[in-house]
N, C-alpha and C. Protein backbone atom coordinates (compact mmCIF):
# COMPACT_ATOMS: atom_id res chain seq x y z
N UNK A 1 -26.78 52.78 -5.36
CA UNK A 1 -26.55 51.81 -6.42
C UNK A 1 -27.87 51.11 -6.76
N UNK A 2 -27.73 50.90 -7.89
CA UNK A 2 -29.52 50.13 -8.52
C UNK A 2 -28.67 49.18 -9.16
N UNK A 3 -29.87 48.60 -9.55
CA UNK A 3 -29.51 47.12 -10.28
C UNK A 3 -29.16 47.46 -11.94
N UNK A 4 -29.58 48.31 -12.66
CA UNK A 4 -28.93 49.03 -13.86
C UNK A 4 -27.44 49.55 -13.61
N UNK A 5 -27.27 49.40 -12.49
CA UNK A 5 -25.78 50.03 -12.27
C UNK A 5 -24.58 48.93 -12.15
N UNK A 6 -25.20 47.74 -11.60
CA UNK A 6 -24.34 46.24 -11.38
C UNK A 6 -23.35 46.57 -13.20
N UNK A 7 -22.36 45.65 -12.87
CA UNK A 7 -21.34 45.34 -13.61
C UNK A 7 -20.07 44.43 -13.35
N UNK A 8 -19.93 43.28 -13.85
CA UNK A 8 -18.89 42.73 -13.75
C UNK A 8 -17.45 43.69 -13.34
N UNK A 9 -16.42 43.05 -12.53
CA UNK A 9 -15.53 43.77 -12.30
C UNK A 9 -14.65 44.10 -13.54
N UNK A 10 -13.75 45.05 -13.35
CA UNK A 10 -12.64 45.02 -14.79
C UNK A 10 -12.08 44.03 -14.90
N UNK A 11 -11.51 43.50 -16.44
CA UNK A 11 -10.87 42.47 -16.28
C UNK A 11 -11.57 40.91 -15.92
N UNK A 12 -12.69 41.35 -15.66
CA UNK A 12 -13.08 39.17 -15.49
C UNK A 12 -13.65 39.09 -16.58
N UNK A 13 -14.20 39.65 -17.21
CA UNK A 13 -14.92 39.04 -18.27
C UNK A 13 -14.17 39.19 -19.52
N UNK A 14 -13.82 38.25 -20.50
CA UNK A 14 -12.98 38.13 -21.75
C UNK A 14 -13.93 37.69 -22.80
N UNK A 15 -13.84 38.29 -24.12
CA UNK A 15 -14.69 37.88 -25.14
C UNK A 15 -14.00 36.88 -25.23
N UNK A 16 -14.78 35.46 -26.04
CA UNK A 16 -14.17 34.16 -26.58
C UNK A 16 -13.54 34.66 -27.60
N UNK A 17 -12.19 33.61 -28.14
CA UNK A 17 -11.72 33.65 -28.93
C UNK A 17 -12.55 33.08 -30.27
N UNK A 18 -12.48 33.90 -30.79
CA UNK A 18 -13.62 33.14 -32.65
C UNK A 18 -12.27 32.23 -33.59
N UNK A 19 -12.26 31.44 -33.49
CA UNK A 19 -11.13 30.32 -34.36
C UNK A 19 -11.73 30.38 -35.66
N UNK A 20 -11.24 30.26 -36.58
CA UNK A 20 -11.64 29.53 -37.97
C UNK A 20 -11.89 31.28 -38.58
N UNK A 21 -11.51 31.92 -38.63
CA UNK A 21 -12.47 33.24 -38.95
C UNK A 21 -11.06 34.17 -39.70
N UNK A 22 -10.27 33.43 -40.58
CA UNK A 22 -9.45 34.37 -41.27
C UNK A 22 -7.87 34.25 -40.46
N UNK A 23 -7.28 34.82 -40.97
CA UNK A 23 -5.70 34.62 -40.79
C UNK A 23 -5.40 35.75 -39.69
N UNK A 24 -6.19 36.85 -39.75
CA UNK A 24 -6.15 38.06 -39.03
C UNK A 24 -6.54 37.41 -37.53
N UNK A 25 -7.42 37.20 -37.19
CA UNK A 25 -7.55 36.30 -35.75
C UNK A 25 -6.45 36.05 -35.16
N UNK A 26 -5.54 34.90 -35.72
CA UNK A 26 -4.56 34.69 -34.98
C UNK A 26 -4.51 32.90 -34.75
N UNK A 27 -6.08 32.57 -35.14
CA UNK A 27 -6.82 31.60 -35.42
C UNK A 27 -7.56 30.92 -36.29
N UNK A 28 -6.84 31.09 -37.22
CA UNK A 28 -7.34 31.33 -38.86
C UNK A 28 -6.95 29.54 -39.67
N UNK A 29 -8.04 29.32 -40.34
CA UNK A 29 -7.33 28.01 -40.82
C UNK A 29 -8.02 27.20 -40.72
N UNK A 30 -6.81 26.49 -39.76
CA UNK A 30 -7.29 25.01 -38.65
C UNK A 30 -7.59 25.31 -37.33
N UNK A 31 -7.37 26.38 -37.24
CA UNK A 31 -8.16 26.91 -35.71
C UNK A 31 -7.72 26.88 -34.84
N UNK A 32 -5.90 25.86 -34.48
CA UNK A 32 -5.15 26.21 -33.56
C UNK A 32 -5.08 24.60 -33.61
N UNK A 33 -5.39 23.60 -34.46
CA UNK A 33 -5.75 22.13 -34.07
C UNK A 33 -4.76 21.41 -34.94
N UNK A 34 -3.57 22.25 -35.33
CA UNK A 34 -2.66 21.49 -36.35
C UNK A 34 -3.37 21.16 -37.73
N UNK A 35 -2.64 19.87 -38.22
CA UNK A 35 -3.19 19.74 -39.42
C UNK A 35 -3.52 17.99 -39.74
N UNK A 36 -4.83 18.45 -39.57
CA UNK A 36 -5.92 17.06 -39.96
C UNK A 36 -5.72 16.29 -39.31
N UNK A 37 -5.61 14.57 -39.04
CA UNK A 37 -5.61 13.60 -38.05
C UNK A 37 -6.84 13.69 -36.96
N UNK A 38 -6.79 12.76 -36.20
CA UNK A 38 -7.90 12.07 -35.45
C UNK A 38 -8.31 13.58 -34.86
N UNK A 39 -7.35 13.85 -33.83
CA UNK A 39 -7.46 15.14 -32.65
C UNK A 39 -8.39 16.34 -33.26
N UNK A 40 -7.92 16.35 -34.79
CA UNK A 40 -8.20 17.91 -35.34
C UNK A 40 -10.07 18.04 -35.53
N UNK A 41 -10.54 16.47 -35.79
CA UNK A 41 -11.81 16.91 -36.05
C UNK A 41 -12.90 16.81 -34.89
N UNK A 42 -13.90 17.58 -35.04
CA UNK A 42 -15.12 17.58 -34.27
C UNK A 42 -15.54 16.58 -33.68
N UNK A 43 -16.23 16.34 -32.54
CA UNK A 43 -16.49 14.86 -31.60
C UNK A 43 -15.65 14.60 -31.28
N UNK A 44 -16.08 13.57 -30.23
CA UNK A 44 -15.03 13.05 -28.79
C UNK A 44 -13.91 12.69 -29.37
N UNK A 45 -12.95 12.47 -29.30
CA UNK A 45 -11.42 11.88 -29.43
C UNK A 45 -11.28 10.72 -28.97
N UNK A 46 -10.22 10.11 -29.22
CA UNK A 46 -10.36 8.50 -29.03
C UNK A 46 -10.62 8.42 -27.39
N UNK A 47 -10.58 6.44 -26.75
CA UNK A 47 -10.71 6.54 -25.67
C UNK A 47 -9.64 7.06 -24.79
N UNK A 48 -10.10 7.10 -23.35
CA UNK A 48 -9.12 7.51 -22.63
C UNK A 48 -7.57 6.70 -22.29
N UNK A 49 -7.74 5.35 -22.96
CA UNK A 49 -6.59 4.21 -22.90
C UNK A 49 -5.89 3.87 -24.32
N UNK A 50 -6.09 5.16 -25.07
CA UNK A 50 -5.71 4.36 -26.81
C UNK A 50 -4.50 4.93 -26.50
N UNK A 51 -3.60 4.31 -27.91
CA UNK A 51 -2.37 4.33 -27.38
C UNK A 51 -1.71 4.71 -29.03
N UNK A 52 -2.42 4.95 -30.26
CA UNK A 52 -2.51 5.35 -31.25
C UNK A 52 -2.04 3.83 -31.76
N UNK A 53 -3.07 2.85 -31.37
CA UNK A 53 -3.50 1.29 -32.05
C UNK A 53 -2.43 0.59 -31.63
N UNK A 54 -1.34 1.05 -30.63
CA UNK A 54 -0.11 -0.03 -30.05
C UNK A 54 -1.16 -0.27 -28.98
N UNK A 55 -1.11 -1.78 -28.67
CA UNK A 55 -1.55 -2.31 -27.52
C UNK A 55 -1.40 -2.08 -25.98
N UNK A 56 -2.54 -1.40 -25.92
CA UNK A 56 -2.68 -0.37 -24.78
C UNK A 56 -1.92 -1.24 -23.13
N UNK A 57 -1.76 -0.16 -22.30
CA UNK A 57 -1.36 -0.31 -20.62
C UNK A 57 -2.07 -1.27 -19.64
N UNK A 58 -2.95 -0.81 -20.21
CA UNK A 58 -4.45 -1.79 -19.81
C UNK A 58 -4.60 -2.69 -19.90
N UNK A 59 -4.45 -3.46 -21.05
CA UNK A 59 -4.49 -4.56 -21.73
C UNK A 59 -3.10 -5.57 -21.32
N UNK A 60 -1.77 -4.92 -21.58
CA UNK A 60 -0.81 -5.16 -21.60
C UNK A 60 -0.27 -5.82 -20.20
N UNK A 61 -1.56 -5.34 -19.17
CA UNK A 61 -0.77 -5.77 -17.53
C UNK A 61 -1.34 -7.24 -17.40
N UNK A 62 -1.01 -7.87 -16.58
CA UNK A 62 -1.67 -8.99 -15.91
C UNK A 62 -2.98 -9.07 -15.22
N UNK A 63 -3.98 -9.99 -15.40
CA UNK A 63 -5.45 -9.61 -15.07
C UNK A 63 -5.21 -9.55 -13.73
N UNK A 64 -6.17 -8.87 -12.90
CA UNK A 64 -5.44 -8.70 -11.86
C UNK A 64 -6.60 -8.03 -10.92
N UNK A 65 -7.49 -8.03 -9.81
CA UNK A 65 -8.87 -7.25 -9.11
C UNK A 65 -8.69 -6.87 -7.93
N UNK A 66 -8.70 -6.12 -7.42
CA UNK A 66 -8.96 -5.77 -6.14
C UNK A 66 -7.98 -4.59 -5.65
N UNK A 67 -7.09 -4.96 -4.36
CA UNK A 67 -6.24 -4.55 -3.86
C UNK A 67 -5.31 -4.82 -3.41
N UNK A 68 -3.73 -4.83 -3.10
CA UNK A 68 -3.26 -5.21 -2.61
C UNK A 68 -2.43 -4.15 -1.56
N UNK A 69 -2.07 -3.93 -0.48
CA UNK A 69 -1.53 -2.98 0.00
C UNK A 69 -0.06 -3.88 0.14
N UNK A 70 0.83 -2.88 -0.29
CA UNK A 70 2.06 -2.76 -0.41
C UNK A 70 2.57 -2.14 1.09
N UNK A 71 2.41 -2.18 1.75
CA UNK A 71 2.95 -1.58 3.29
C UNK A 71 1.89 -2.86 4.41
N UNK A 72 1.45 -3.60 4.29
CA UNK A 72 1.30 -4.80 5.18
C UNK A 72 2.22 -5.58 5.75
N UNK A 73 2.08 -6.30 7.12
CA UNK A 73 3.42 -6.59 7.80
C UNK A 73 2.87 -8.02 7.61
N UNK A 74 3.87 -8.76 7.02
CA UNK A 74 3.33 -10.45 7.33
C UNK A 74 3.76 -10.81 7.99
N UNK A 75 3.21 -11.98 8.70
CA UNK A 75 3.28 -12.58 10.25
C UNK A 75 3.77 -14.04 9.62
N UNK A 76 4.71 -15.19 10.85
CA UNK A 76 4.90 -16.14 10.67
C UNK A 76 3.82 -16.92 11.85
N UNK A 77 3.01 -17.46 11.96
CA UNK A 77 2.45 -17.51 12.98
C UNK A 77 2.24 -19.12 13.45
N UNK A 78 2.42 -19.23 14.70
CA UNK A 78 2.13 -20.53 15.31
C UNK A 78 1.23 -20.62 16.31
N UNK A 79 0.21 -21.56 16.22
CA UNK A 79 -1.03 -21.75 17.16
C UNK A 79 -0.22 -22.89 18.80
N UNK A 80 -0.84 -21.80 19.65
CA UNK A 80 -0.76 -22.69 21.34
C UNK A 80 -1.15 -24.15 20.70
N UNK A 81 -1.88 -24.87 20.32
CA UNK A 81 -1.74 -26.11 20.25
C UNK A 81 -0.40 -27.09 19.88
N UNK A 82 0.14 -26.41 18.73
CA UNK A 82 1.95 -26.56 18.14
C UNK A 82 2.55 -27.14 19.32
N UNK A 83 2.54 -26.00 20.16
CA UNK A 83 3.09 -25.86 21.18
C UNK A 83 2.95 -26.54 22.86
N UNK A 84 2.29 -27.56 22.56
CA UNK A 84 1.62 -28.45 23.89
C UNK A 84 2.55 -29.43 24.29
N UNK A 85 3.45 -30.07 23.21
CA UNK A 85 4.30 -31.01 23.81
C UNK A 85 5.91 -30.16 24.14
N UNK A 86 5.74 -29.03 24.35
CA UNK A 86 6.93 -28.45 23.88
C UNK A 86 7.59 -28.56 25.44
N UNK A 87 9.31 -28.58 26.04
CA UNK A 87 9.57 -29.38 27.02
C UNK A 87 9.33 -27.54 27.87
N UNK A 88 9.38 -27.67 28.93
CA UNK A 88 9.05 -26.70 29.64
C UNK A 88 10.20 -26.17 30.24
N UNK A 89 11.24 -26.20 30.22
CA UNK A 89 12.95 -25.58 30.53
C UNK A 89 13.42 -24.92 29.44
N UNK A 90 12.94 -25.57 27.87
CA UNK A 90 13.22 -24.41 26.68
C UNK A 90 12.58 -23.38 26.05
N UNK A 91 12.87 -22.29 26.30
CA UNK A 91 12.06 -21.00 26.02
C UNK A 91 11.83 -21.17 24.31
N UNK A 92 10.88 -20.60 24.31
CA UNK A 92 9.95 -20.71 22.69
C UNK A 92 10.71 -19.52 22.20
N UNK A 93 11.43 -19.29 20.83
CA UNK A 93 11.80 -18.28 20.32
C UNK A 93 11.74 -18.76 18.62
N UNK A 94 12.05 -17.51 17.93
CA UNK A 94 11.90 -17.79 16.93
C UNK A 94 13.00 -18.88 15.97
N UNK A 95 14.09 -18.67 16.73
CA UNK A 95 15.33 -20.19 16.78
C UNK A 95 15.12 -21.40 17.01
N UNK A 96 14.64 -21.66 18.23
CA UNK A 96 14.11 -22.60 18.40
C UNK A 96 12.91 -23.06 17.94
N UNK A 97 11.96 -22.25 17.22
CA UNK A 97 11.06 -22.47 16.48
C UNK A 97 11.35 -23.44 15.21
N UNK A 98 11.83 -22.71 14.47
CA UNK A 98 12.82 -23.37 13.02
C UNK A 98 13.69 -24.39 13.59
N UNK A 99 14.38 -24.37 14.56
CA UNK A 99 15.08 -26.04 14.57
C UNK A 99 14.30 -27.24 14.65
N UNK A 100 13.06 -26.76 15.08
CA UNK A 100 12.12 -27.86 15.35
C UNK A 100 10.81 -27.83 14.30
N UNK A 101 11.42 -27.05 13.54
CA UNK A 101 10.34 -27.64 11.97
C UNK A 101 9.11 -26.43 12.38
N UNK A 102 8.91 -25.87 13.10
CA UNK A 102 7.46 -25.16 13.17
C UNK A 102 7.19 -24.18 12.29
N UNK A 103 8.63 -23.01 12.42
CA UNK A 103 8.08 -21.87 11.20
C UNK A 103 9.52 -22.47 10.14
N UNK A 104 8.90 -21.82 8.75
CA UNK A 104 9.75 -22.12 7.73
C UNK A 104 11.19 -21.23 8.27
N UNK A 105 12.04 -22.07 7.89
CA UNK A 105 13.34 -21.43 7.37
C UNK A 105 13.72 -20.55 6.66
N UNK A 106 12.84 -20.27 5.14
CA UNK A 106 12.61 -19.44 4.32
C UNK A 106 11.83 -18.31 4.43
N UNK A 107 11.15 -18.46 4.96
CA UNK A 107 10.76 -17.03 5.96
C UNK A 107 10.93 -16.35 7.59
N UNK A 108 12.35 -17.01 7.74
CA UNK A 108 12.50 -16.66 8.61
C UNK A 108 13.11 -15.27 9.32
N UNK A 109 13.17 -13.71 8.16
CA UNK A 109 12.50 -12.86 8.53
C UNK A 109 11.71 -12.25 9.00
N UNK A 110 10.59 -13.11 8.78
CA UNK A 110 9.38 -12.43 9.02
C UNK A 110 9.12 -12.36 10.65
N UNK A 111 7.95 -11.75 11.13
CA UNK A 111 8.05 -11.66 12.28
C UNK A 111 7.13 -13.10 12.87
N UNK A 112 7.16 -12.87 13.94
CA UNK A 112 6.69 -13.90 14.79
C UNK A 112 5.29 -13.88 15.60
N UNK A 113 4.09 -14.28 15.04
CA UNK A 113 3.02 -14.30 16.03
C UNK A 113 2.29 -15.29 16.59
N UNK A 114 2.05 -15.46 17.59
CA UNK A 114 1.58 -16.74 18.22
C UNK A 114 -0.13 -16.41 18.28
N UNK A 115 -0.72 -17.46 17.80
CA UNK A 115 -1.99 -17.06 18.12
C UNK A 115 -2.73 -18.08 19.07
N UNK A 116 -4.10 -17.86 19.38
CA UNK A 116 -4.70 -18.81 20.51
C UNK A 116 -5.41 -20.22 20.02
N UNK A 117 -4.83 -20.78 19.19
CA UNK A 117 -5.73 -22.28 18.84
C UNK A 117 -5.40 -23.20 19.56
N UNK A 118 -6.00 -23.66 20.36
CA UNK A 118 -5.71 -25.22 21.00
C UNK A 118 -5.45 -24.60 22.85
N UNK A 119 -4.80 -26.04 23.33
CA UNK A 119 -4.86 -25.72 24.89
C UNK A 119 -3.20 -26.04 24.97
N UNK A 120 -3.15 -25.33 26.19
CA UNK A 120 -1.81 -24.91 26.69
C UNK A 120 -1.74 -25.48 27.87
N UNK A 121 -0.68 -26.54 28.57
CA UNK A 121 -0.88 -26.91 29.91
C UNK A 121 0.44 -26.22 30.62
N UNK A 122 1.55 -26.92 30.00
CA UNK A 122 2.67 -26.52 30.40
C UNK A 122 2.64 -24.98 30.76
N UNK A 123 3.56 -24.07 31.69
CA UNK A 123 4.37 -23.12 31.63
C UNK A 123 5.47 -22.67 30.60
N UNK A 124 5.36 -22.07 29.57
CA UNK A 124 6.13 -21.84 28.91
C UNK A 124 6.81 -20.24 28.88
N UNK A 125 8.20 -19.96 28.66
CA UNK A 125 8.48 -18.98 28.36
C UNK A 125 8.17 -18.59 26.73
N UNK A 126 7.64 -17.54 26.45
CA UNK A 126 7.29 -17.39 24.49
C UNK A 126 7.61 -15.93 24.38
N UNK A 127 8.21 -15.97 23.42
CA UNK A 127 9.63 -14.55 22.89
C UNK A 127 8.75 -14.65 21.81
N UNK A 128 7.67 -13.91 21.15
CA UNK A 128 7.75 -13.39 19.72
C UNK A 128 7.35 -11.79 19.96
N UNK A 129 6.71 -11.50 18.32
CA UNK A 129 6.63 -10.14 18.14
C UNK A 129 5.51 -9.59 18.46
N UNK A 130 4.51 -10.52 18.34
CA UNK A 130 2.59 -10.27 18.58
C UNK A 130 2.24 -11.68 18.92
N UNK A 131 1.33 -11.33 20.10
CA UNK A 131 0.46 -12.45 20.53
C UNK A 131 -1.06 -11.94 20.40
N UNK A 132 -2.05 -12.99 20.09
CA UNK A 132 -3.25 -12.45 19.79
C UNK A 132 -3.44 -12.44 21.93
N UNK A 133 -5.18 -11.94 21.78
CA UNK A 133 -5.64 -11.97 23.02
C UNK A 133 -5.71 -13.61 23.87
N UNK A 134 -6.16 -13.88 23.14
CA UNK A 134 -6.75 -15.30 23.41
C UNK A 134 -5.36 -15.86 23.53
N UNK A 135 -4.57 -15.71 22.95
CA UNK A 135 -2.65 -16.49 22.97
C UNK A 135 -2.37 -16.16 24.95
N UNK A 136 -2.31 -14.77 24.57
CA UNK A 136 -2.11 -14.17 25.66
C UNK A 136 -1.96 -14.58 26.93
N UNK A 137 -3.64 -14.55 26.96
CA UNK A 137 -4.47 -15.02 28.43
C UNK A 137 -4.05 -16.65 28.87
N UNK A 138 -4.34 -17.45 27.77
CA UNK A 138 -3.80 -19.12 27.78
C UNK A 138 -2.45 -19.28 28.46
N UNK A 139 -1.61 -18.34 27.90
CA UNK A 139 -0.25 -18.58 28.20
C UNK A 139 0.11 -18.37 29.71
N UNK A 140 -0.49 -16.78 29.99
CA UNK A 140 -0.66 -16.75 31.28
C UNK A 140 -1.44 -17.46 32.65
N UNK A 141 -2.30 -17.78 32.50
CA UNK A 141 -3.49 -18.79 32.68
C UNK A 141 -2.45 -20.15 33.59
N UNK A 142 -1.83 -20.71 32.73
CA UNK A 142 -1.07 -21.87 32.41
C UNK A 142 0.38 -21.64 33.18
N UNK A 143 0.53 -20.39 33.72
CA UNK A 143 1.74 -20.10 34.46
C UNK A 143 3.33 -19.73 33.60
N UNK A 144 2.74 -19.35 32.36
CA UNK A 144 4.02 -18.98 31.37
C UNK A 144 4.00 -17.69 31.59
N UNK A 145 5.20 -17.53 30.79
CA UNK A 145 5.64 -15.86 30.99
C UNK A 145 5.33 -15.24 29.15
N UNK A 146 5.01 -14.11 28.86
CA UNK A 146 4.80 -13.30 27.49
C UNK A 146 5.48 -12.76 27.46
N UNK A 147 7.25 -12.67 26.25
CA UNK A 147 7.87 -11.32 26.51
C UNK A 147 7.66 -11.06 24.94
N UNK A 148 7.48 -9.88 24.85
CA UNK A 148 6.78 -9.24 23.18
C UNK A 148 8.33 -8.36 22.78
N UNK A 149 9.01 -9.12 21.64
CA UNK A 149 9.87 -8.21 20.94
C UNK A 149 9.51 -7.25 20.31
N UNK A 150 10.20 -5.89 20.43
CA UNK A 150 10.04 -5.03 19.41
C UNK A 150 9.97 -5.44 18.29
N UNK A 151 8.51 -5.29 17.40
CA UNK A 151 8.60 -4.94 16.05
C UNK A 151 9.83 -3.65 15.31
N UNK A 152 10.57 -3.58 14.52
CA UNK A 152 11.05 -2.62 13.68
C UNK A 152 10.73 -2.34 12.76
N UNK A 153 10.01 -2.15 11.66
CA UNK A 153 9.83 -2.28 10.18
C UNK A 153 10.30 -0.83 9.69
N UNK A 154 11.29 -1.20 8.92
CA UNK A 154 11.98 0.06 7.78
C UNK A 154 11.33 0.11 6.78
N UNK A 155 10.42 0.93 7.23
CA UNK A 155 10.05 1.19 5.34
C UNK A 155 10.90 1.90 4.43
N UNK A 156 10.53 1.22 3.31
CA UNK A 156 11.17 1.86 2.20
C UNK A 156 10.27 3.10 1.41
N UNK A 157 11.06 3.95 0.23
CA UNK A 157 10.76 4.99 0.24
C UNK A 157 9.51 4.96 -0.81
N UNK A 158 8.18 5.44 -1.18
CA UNK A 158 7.30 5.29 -1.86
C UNK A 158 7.59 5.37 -3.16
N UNK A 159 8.84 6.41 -3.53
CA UNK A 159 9.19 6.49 -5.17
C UNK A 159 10.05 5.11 -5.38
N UNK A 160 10.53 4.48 -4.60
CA UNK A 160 11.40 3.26 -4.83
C UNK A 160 12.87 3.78 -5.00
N UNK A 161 13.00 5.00 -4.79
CA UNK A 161 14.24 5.96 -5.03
C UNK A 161 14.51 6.21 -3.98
N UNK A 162 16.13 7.06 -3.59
CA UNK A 162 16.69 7.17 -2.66
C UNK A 162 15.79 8.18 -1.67
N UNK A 163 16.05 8.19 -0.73
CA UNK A 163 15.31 9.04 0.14
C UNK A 163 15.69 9.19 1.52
N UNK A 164 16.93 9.71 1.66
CA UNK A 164 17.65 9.88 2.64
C UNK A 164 16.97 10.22 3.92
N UNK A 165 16.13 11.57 3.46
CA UNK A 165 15.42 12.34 5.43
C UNK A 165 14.68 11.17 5.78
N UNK A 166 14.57 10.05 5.30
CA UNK A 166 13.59 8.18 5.88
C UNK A 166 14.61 7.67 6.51
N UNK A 167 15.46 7.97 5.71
CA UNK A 167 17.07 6.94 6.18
C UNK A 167 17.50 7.24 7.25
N UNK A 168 17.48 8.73 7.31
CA UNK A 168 17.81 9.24 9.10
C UNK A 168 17.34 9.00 10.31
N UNK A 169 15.72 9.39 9.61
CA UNK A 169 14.38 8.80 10.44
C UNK A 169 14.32 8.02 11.40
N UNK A 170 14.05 8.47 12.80
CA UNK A 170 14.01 7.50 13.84
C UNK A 170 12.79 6.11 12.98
N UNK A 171 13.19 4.71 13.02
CA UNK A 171 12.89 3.60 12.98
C UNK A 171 11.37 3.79 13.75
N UNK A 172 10.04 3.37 13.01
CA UNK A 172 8.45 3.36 13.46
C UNK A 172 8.35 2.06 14.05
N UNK A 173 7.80 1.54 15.30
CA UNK A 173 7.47 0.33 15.53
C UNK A 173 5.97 -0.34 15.86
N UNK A 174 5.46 -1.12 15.35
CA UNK A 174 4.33 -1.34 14.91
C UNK A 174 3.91 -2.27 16.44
């Protein structure tokens, strides 16, 4: 084989179609581009957000920057300091939290995390869902006990539509 002998394989190479060149083409006319309006003529086409002059998607949303992730777990959280006069025979839970004004009522779904601000003397028993490090160590330190509830979080399905094989889905815990 020589290099005068090379050749594209059969079949890959296709002549272009010639538009505008008679009725016989197949492409004859308007060239395959309908008839007249913005689309049909030469140069760029409108922008990528026009909406044929109705007030575009873009425009139409709320100003709005960054990110927000939609699958974040929010925390109700109370700092070891809260917690200094608290009597030492009643275990800290998220019940007894709300009777005594600490986490809202209105979010009292949410989960429960204690974090490490302030000093801890008492022994306390503390039932939430997450303790930071620093919570942790204080609590223990101080002669309390840490019992960490299971997180559960059900997510829901990404189309916002039914989605049963999730529904079956053993429950993920964070």
């Amino acid at each position: 084989m020589k290099l005068h002998d090379l050749q594209p394989a059969p079949g890959s190479r296709h002549k272009s179609k010639r538009v505008g060149r008679g009725h016989g083409s197949g492409k004859g006319k308007t060239s395959g581009k309908g008839m007249m309006g913005q689309k049909s003529r030469s140069g760029p086409g409108p922008y990528r957000t026009f909406e044929g002059g109705q007030n575009r998607l873009v425009k139409r949303m709320p100003f709005k920057r960054g990110f927000t992730n939609i699958w974040q777990v929010e925390y109700q959280v109370v700092n070891l300091g809260a917690l200094e006069a608290w009597p030492a025979d009643l275990p800290v839970t998220s019940e007894t939290l709300e009777k005594e004004g600490l986490i809202s009522h209105r979010k009292a779904p949410l989960p429960l995390k204690i974090l490490g601000d302030g000093e801890l003397t008492t022994a306390l028993t503390i039932h939430a869902h997450k303790f930071s490090a620093s919570a942790r160590q204080k609590i223990e330190s101080s002669g309390g006990k840490v019992i960490e509830i299971p997180l559960v979080i059900e997510r829901r399905s990404r189309s916002h539509g039914p989605n049963p094989s999730m529904r079956k889905a053993a429950p993920q815990s964070n």
